[in-house]
Protein backbone atom coordinates (compact mmCIF):
# COMPACT_ATOMS: atom_id res chain seq x y z
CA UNK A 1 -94.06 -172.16 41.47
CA UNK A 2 -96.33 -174.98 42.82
CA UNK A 3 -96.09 -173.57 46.77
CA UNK A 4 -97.10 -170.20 45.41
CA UNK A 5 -100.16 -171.46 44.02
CA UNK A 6 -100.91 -173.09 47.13
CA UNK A 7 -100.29 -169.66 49.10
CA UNK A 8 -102.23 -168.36 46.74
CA UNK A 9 -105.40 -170.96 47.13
CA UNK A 10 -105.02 -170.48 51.02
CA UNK A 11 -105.19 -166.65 50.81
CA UNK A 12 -108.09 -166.89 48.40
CA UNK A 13 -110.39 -169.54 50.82
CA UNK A 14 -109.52 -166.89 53.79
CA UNK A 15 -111.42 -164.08 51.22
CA UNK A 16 -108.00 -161.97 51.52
CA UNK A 17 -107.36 -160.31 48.63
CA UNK A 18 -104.17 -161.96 46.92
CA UNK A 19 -102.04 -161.53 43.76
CA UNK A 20 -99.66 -164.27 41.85
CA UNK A 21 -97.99 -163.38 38.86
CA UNK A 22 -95.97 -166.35 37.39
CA UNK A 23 -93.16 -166.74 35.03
CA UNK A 24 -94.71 -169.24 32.39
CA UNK A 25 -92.34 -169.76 29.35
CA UNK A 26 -89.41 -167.63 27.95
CA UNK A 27 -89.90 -163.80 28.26
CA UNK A 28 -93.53 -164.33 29.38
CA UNK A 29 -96.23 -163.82 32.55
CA UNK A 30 -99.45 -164.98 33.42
CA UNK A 31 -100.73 -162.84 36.46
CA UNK A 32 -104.22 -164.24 38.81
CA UNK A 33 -105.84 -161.48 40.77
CA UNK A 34 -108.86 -162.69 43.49
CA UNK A 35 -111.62 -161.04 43.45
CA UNK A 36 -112.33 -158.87 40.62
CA UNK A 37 -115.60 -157.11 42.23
CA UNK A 38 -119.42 -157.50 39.95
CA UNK A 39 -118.86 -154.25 37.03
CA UNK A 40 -115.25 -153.37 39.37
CA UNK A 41 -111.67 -153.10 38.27
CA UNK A 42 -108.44 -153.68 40.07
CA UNK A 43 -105.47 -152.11 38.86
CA UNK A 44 -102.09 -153.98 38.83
CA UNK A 45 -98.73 -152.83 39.09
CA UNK A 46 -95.53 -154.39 38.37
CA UNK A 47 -92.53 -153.22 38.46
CA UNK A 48 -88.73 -154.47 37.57
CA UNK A 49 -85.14 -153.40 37.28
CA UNK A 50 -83.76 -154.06 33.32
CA UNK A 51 -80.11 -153.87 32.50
CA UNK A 52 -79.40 -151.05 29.82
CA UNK A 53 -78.28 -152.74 26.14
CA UNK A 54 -74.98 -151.99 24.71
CA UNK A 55 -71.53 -150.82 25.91
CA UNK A 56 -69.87 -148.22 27.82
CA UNK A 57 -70.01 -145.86 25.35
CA UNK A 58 -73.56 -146.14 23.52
CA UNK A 59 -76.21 -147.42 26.56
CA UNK A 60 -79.42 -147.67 25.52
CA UNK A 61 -82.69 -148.08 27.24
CA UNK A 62 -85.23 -150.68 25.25
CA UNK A 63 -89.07 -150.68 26.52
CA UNK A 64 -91.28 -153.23 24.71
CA UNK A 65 -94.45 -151.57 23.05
CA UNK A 66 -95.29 -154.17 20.39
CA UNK A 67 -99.14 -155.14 21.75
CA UNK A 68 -101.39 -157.27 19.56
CA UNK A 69 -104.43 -154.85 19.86
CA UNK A 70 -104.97 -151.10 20.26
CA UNK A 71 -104.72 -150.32 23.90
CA UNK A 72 -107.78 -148.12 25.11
CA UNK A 73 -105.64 -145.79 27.16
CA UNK A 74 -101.91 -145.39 26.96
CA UNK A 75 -99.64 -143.54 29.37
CA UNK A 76 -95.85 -142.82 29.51
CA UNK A 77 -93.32 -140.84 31.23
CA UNK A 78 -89.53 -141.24 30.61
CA UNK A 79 -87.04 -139.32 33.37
CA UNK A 80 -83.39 -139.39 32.30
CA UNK A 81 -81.78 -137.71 36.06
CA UNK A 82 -78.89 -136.00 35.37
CA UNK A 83 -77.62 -136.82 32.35
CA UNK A 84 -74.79 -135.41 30.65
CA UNK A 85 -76.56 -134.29 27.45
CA UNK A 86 -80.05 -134.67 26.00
CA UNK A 87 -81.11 -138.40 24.93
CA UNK A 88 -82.47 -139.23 21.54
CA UNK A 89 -85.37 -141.25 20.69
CA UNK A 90 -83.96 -143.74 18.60
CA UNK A 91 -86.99 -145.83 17.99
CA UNK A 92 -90.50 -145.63 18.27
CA UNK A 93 -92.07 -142.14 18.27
CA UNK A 94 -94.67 -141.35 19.83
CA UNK A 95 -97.70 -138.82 19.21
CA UNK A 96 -96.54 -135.77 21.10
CA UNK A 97 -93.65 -137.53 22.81
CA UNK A 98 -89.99 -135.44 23.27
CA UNK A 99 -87.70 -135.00 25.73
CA UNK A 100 -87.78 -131.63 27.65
CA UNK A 101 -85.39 -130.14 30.11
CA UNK A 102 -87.42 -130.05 33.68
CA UNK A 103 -84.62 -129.11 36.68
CA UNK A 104 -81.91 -131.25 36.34
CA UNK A 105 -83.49 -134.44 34.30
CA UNK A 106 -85.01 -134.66 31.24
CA UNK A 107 -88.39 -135.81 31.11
CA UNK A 108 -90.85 -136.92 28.06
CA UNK A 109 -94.17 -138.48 28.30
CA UNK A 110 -97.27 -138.30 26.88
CA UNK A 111 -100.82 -139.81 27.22
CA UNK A 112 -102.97 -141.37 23.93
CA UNK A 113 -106.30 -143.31 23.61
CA UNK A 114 -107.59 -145.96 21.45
CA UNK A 115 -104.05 -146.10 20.34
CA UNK A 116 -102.13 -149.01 18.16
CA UNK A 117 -98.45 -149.93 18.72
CA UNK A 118 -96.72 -151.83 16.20
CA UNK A 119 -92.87 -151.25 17.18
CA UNK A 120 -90.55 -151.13 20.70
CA UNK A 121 -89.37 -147.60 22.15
CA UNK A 122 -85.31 -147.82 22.10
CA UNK A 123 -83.81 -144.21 23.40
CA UNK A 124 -80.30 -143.41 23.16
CA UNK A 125 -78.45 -141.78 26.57
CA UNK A 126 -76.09 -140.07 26.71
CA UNK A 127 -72.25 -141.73 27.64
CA UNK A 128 -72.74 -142.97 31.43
CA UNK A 129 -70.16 -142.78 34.02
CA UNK A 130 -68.08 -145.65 34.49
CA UNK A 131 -68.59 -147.91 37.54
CA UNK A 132 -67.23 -151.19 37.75
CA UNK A 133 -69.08 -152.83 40.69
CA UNK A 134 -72.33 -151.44 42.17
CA UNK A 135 -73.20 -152.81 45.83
CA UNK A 136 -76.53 -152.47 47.82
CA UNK A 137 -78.06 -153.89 50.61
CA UNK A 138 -81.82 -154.27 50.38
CA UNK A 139 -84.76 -154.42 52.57
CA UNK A 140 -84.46 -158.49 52.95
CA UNK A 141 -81.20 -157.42 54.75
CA UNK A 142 -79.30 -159.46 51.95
CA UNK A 143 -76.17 -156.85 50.27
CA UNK A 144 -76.62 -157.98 46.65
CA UNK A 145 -73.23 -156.67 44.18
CA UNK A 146 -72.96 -156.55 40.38
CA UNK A 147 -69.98 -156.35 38.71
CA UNK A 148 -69.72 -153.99 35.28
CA UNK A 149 -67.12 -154.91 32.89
CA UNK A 150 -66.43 -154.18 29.29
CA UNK A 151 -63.62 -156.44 28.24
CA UNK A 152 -61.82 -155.85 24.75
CA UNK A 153 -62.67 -158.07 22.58
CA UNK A 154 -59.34 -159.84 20.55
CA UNK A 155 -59.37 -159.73 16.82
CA UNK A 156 -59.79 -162.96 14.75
CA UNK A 157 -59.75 -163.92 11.19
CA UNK A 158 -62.82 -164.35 9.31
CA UNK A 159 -64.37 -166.99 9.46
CA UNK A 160 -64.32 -169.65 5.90
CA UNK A 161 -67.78 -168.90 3.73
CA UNK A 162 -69.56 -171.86 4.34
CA UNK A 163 -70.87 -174.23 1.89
CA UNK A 164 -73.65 -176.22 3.02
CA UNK A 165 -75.88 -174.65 5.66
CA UNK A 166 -79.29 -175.89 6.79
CA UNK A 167 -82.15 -173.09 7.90
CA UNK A 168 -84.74 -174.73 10.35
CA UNK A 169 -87.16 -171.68 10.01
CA UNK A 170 -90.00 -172.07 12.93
CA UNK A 171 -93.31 -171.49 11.24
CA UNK A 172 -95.91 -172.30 14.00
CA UNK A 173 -98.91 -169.91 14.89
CA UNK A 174 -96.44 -168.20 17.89
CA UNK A 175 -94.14 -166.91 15.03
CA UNK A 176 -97.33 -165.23 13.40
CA UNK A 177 -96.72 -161.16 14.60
CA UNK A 178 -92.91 -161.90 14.79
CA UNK A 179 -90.69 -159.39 12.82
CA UNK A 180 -90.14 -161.61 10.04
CA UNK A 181 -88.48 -158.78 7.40
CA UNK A 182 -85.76 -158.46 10.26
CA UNK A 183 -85.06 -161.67 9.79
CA UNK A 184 -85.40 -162.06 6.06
CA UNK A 185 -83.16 -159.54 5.47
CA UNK A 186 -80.53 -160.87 7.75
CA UNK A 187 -80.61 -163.79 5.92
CA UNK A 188 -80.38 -162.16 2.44
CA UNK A 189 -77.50 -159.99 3.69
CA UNK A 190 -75.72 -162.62 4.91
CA UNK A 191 -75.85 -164.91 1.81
CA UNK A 192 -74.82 -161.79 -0.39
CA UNK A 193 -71.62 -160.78 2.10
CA UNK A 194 -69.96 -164.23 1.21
CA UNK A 195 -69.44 -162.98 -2.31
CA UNK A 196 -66.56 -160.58 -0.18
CA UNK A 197 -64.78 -163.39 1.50
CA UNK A 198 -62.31 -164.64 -0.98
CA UNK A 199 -61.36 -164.36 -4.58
CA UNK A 200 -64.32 -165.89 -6.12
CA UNK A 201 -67.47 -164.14 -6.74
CA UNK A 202 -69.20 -167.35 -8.36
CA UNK A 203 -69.05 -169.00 -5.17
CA UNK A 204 -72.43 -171.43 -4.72
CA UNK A 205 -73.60 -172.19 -1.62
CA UNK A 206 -75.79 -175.48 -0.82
CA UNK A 207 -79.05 -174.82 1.26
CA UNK A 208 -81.76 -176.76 2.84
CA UNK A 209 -84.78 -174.80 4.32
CA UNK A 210 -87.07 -177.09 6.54
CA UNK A 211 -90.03 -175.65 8.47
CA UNK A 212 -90.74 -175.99 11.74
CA UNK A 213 -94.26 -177.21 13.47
CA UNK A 214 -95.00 -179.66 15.26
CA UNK A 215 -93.04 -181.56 12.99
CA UNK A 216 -90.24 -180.74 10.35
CA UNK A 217 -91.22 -180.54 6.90
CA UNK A 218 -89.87 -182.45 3.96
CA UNK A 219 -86.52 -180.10 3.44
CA UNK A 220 -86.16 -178.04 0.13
CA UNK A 221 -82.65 -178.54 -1.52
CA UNK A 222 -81.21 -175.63 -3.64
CA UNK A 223 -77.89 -174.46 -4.68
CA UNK A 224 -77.34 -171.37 -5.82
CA UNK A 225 -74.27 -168.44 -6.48
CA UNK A 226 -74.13 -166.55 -2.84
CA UNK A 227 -74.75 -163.51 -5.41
CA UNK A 228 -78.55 -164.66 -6.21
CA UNK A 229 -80.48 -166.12 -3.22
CA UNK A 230 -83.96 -164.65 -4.55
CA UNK A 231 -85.55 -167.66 -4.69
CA UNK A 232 -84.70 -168.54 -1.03
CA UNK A 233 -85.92 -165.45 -0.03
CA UNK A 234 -89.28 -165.06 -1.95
CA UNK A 235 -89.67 -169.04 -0.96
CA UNK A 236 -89.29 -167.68 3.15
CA UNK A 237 -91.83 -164.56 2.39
CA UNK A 238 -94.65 -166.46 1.29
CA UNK A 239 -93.95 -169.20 4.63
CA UNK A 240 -97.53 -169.56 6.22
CA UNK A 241 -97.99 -169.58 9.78
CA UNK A 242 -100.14 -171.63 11.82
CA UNK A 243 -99.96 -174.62 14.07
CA UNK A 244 -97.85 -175.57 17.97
CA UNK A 245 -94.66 -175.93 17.67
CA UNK A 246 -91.87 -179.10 18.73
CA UNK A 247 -88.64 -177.78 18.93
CA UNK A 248 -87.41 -181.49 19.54
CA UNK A 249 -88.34 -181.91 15.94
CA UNK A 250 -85.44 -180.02 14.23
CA UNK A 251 -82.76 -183.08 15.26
CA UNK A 252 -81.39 -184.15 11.80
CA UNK A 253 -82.83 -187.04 9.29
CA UNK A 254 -80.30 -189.89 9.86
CA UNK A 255 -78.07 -190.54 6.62
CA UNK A 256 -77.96 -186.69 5.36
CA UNK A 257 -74.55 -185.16 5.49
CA UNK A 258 -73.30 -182.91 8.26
CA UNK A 259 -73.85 -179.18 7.33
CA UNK A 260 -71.21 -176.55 8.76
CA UNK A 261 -73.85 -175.36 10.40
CA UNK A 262 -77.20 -174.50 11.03
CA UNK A 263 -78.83 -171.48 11.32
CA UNK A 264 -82.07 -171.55 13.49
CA UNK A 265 -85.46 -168.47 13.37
CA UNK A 266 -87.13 -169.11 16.16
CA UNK A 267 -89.01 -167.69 19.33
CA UNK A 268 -87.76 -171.11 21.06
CA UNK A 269 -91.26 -171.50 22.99
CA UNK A 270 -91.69 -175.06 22.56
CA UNK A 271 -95.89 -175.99 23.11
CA UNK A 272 -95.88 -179.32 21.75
CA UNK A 273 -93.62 -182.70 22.65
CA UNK A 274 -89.90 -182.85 22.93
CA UNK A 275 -88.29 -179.02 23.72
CA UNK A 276 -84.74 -180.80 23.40
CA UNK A 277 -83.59 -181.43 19.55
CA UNK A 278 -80.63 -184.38 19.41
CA UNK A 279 -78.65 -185.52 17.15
CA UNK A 280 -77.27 -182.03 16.03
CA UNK A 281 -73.77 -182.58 14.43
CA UNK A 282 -72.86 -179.30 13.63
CA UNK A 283 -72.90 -175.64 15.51
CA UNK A 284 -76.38 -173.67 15.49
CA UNK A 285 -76.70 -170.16 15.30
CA UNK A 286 -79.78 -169.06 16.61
CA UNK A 287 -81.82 -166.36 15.72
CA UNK A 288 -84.60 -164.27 17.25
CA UNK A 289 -86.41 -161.13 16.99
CA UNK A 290 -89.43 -162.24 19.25
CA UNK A 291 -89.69 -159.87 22.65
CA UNK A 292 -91.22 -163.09 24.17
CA UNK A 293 -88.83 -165.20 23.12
CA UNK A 294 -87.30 -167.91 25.52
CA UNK A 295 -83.77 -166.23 25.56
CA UNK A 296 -82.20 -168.43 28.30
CA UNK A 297 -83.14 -171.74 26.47
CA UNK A 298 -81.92 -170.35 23.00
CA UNK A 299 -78.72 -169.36 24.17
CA UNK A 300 -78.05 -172.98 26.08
CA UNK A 301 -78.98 -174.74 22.49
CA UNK A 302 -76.72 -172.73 20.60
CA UNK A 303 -73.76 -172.73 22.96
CA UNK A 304 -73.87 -177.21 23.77
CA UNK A 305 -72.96 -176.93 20.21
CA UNK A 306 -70.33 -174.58 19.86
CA UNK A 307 -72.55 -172.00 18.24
CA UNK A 308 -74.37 -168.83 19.17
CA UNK A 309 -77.58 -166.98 19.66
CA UNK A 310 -78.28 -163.81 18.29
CA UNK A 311 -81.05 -161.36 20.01
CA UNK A 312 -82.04 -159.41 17.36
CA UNK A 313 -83.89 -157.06 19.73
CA UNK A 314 -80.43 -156.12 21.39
CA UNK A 315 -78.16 -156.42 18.59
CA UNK A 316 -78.07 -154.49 15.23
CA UNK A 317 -77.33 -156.62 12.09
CA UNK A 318 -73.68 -154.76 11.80
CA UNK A 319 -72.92 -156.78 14.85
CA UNK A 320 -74.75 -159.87 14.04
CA UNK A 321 -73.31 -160.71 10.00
CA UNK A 322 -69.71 -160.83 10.88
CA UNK A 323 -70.10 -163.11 14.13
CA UNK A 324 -72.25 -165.95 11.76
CA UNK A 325 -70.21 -169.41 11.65
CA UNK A 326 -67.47 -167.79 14.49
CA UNK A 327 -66.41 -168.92 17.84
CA UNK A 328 -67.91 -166.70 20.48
CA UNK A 329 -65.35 -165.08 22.22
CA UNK A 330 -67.17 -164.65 26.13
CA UNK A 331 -67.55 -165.08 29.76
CA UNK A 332 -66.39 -168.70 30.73
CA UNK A 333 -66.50 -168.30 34.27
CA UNK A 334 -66.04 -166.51 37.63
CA UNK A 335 -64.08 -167.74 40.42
CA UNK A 336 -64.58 -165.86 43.88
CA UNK A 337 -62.10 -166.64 46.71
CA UNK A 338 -62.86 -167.05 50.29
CA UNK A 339 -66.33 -168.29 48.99
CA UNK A 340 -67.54 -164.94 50.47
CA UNK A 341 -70.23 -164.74 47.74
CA UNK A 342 -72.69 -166.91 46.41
CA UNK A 343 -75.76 -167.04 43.72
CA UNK A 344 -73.94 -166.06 41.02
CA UNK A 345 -75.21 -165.06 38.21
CA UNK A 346 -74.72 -166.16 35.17
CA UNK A 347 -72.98 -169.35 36.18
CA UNK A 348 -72.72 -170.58 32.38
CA UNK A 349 -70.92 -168.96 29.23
CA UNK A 350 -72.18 -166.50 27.34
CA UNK A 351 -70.76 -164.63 24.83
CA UNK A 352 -70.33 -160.82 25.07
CA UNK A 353 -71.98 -157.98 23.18
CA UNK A 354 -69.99 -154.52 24.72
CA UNK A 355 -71.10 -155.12 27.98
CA UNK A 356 -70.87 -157.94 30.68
CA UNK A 357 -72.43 -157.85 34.16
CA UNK A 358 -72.20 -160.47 36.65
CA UNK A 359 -74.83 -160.55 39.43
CA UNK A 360 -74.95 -161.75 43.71
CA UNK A 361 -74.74 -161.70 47.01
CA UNK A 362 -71.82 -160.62 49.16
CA UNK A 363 -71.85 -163.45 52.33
CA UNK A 364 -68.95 -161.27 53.56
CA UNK A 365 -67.43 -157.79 54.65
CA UNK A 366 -65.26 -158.03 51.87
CA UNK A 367 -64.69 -160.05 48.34
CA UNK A 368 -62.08 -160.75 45.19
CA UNK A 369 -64.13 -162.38 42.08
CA UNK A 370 -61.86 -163.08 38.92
CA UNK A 371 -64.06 -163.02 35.45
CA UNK A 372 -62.42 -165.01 32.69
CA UNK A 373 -63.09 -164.47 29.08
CA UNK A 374 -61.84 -166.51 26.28
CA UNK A 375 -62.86 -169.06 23.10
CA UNK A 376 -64.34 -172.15 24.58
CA UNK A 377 -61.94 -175.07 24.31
CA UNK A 378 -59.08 -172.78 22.87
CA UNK A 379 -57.24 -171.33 25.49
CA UNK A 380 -56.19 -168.17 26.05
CA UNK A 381 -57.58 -167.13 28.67
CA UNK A 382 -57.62 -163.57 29.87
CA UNK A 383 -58.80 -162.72 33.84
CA UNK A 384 -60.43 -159.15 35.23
CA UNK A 385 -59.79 -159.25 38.78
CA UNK A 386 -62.70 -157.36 41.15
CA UNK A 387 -62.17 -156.53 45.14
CA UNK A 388 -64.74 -154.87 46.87
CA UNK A 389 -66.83 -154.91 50.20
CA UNK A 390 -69.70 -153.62 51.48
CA UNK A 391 -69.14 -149.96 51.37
CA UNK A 392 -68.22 -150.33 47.78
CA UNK A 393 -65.16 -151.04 45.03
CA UNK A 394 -61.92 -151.49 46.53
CA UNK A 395 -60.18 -151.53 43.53
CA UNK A 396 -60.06 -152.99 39.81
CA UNK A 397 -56.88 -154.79 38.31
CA UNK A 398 -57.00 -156.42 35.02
CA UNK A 399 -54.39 -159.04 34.41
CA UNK A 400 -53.56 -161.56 30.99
């Protein structure tokens, strides 16, 4: 980051006309553009490749449109090539906005002014052909591979109702415009469903709620029947929101008692002294429905503990309630032989939602990479064994 800023200064001083877009914090971007000409514009474009959510059989395209202020004009145009039926706006409809057969895609688009947006645009495509490992060489000269898989997942008892939990719910100024009845409702579902697990419907549950600043507020003991958490929930929908926010400040007041877990509501952009909480003795399963959010950090916090992070923008709350207070069953690692590849990607766990892609470079004509999947620390390991070369898949064994 620091030599492009330099680039960036030289270009500028030799009255060049440069660009520098730079990847601040979590899912965000600050872009410089030199010069902007006296009553001019300049028009920016950026574009990137995004991975489609879900599995094999329901891929879905997801396109943030949640902007703070009415943009002044507003245009989109979707092209679906080939599909093998129509796709379905799922989310976020649009003034005059449908998909229309035009040769063999499907196309919808539309243009609006002065418009507001207050949700994302999530359409539905149809079932996609199946193709295990994509390979490409690009203009750098570099061939660049990704591997598709979409591993069964093993089924696994239920996990005990817990009962003590503590809820660090972030309440700093960033968390303001963040989708906070998402997240409410979670919550309230979640408490409810433990009422089902077991032969007691009386079951109480102890709860702490602390907020989350730049420091941790004093936390608010209740106990309650898992039936009746109104006053939880009516206590989280008045929550004000203002102030930075220290992530660092969620690590545990010494002396309390160990919960079985915690459950953390944040966008995990800390602004404000230590990022790193310590101290944590007990999973955390993290939660966010922030488009900005910092996803990598979130997911490394929740996984040094044994827990797990939850996108809420990529995962419906039918996936999310059964997997709170469970091992993730995931990727644990990729082993390539020959070392004919390198900058692999992603080189930690990560638990698996339907599908799992692994990312890099081919250093050679040809290359085997083994994924495993598993329950950290538990064994059982099972291996999904890729060959391919440059000109493609050579084949694709799985193997327990």
């Amino acid at each position: 980051k620091q030599e492009g800023r330099q680039v960036f200064e030289e270009i500028v001083r030799q009255g060049v006309d440069p660009g520098l877009i730079e990847w601040t914090k979590g899912n965000n971007f600050k872009t410089r553009v030199f010069p902007i000409p006296a009553r001019g514009t300049r028009t920016i474009r950026v574009e990137y490749v995004t991975e489609l959510i879900g599995g094999q059989e329901d891929p879905t395209y997801y396109l943030p449109l949640n902007f703070e202020n009415k943009l002044r004009e507003f245009s989109l145009r979707v092209e679906v090539v080939k599909p093998a039926a129509e796709p379905k706006i799922e989310k976020g409809r649009l003034a005059n906005f449908g998909f229309q057969r035009w040769r063999d895609s499907f196309v919808a688009e539309t243009k609006l002014q002065d418009a507001a947006f207050t949700e994302d645009l999530i359409v539905a495509l149809p079932e996609v052909e199946k193709q295990n490992v994509l390979v490409e060489k690009a203009a750098d000269g570099q061939v660049y591979f990704a591997v598709h898989d979409f591993p069964d997942v093993p089924e696994e008892e239920p996990a005990p109702p817990p009962k003590h939990i503590v809820i660090y719910w972030d309440a700093s100024g960033s968390r303001a415009a963040s989708d906070h009845q998402r997240e409410i409702g979670l919550l309230e579902a979640y408490i409810r469903s433990l009422a089902r697990r077991g032969p007691s419907r009386k079951r109480s549950i102890h709860v702490d709620l602390v907020l989350l600043r730049d420091s941790q507020a004093k936390p608010k003991h209740s106990v309650f029947p898992v039936t009746s958490p109104d006053k939880l929930i009516e206590r989280l929908k008045k929550v004000e929101y203002d102030g930075g926010t220290q992530l660092g400040a969620m690590t545990p007041k010494p002396g309390l008692p160990a919960p079985d877990f915690y459950m953390l509501f944040t966008d995990g952009i800390s602004n404000f002294g230590a990022e790193e909480p310590k101290g944590l003795d007990a999973p955390v399963y993290v939660f966010s429905a922030d488009a900005t959010a910092d996803h990598a950090f979130l997911r490394r916090l929740a996984m040094a503990g044994g827990g797990r992070y939850f996108n809420l923008k990529r995962m419906p709350d039918a996936s999310v309630l059964p997997a709170i207070g469970r091992s993730a069953y995931g990727f644990l690692s990729a082993e390539a032989e020959g070392g004919r590849v390198k900058e692999l990607y992603p080189e930690l766990p990560q638990p698996i939602a339907g599908r799992f892609t692994l990312v890099g470079k081919l250093a050679g004509k040809e290359a085997t990479v083994t994924l495993k999947y598993g329950y950290p620390g538990k064994g059982g390991e099972r291996a999904q064994r890729s060959t391919f070369g440059q000109q493609g898949s050579k084949n694709h064994i799985g193997a327990d």
